[in-house]
C-alpha atoms as a PDB file:
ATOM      1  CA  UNK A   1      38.228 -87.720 -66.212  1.00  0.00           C
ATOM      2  CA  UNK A   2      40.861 -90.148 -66.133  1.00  0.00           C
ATOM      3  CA  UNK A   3      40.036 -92.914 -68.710  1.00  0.00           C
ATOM      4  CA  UNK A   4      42.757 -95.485 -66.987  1.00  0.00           C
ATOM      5  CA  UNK A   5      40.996 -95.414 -64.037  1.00  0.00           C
ATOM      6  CA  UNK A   6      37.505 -94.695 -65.150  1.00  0.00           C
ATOM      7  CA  UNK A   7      36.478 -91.707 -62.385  1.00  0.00           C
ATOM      8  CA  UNK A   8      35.339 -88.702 -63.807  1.00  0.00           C
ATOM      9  CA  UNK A   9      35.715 -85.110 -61.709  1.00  0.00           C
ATOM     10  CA  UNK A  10      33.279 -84.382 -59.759  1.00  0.00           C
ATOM     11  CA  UNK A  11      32.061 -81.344 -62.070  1.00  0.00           C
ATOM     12  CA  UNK A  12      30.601 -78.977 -58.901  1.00  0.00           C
ATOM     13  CA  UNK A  13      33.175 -78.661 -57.920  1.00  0.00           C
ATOM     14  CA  UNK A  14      36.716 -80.308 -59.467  1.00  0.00           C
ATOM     15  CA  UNK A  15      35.468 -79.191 -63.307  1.00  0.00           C
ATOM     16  CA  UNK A  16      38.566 -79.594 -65.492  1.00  0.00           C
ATOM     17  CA  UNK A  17      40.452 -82.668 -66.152  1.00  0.00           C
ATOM     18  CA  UNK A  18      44.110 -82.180 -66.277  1.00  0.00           C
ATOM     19  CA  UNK A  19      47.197 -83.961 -67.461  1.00  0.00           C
ATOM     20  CA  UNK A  20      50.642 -83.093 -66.110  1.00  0.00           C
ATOM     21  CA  UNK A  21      53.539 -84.060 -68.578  1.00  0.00           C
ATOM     22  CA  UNK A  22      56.558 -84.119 -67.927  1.00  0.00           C
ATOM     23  CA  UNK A  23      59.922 -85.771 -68.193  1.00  0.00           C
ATOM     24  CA  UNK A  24      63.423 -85.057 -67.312  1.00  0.00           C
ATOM     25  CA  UNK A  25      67.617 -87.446 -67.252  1.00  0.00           C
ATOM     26  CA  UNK A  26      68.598 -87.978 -64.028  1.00  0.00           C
ATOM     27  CA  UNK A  27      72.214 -88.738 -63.400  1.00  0.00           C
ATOM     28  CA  UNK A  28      73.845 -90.992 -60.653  1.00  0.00           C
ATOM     29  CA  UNK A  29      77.622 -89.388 -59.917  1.00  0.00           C
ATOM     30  CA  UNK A  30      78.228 -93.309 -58.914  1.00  0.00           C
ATOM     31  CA  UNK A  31      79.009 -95.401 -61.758  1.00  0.00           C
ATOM     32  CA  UNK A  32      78.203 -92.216 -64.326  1.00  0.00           C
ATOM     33  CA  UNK A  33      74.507 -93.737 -64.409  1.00  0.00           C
ATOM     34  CA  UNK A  34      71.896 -91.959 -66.159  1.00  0.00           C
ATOM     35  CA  UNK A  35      67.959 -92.517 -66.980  1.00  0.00           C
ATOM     36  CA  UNK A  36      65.092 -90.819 -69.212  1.00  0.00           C
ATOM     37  CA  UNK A  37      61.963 -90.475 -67.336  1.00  0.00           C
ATOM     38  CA  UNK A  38      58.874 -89.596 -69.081  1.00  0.00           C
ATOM     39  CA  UNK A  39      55.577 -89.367 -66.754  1.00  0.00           C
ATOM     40  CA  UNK A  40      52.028 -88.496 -67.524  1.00  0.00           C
ATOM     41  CA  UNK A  41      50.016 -87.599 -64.254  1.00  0.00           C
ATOM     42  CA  UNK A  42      46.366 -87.572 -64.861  1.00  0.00           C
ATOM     43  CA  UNK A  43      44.024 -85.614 -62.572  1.00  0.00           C
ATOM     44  CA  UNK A  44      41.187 -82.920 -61.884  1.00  0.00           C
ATOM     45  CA  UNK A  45      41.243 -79.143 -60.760  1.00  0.00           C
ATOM     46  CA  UNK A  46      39.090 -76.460 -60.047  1.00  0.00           C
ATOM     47  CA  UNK A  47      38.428 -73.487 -62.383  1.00  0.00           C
ATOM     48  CA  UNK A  48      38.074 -70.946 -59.933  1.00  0.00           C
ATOM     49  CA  UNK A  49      41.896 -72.138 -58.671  1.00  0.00           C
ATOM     50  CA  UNK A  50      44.021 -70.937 -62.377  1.00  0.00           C
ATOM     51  CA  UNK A  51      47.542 -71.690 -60.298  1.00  0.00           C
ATOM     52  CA  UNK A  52      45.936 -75.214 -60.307  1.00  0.00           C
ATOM     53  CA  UNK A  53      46.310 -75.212 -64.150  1.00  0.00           C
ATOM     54  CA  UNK A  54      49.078 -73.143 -65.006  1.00  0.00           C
ATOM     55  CA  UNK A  55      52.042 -74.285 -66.667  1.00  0.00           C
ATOM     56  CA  UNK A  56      54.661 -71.974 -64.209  1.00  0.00           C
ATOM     57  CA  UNK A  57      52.844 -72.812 -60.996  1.00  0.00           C
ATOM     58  CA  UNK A  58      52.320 -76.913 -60.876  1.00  0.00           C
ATOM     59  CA  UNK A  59      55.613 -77.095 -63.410  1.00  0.00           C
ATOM     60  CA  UNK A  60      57.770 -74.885 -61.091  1.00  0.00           C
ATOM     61  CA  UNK A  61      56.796 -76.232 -58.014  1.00  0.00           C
ATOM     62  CA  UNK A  62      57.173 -79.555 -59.377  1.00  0.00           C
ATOM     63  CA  UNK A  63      61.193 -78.344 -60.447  1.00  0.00           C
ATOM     64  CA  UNK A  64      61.410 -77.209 -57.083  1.00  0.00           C
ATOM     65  CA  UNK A  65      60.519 -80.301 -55.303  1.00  0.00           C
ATOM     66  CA  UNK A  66      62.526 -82.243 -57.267  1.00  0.00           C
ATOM     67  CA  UNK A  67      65.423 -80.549 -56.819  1.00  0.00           C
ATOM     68  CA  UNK A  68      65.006 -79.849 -52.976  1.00  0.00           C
ATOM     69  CA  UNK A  69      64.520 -83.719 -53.037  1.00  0.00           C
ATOM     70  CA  UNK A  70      68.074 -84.428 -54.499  1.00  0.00           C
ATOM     71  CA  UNK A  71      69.933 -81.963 -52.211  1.00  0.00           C
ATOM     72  CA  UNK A  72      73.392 -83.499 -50.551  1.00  0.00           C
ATOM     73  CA  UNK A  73      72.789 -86.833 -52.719  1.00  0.00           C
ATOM     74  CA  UNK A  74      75.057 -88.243 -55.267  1.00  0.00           C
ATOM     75  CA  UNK A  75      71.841 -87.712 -57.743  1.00  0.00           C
ATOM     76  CA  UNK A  76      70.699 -84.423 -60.458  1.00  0.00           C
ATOM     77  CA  UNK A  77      68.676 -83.741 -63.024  1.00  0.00           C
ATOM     78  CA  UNK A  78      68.590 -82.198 -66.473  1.00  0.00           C
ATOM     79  CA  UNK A  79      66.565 -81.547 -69.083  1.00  0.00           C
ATOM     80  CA  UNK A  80      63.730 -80.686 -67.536  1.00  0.00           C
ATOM     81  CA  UNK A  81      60.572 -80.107 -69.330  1.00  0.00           C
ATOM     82  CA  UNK A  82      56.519 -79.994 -68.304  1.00  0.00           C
ATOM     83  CA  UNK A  83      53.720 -78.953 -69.916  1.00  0.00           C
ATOM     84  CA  UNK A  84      49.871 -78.812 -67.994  1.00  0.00           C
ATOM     85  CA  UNK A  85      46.978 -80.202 -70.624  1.00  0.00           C
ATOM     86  CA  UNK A  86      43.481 -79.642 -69.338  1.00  0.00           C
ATOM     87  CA  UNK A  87      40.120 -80.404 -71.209  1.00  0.00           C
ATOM     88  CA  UNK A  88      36.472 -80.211 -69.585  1.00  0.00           C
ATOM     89  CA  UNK A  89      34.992 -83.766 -70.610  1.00  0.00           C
ATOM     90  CA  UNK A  90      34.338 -86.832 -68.649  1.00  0.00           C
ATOM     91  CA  UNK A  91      37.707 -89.386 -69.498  1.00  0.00           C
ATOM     92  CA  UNK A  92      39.381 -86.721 -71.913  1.00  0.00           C
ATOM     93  CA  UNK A  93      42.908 -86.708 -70.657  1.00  0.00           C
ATOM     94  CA  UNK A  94      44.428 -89.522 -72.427  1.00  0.00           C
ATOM     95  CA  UNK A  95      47.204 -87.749 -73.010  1.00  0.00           C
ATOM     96  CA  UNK A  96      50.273 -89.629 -73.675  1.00  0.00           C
ATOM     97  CA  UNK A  97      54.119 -88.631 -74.198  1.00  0.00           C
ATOM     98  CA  UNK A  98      54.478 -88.874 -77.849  1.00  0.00           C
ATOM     99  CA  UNK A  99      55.306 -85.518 -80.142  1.00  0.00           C
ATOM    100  CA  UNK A 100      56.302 -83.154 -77.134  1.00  0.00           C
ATOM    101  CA  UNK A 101      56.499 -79.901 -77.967  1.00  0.00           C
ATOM    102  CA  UNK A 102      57.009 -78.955 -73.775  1.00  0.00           C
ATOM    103  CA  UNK A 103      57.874 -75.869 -71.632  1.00  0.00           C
ATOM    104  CA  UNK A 104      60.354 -76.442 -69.186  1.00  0.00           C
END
């Protein structure tokens, strides 16, 4: 399901293709640094798993993680926002970041 990479999910089991989009500043508190990130992670879940797919679950954990992962640094983050895509055809998430209309 991932055209860049040319595998396709296995359909038994791993049936929907799924793009994960998200993007988000971080800021340095050293030298006032800051950076746009914009990502697009392509993969495959299971329909009988819906937290697999859902925008609140893999977005929130996601949040989480990143944020847990920053703790006692000089780093944060801001303007966080992620959306979950999913279609059900061999190579359809070629997704990519342009017109965003996210959740976040």
């Amino acid at each position: 399901c991932n055209s860049s990479h040319m595998i396709p999910c296995d359909s038994e089991y791993f049936d929907t293709c799924t793009a994960t989009i998200y993007s988000y500043t971080s800021k340095s508190s050293v030298g006032e640094i800051s950076m746009k990130t914009d990502i697009v992670t392509r993969g495959c879940a299971l329909s009988t798993l819906p937290q697999m797919v859902d925008d609140e679950t893999v977005c929130g954990t996601m949040e989480s993680g990143m944020r847990d992962a920053i703790t006692n640094s000089n780093m944060s983050f801001e303007n966080f926002s992620c959306r979950v895509e999913t279609c059900t055809t061999d190579f359809c998430n070629t997704q990519e970041m342009k017109n965003q209309d996210d959740h976040g």
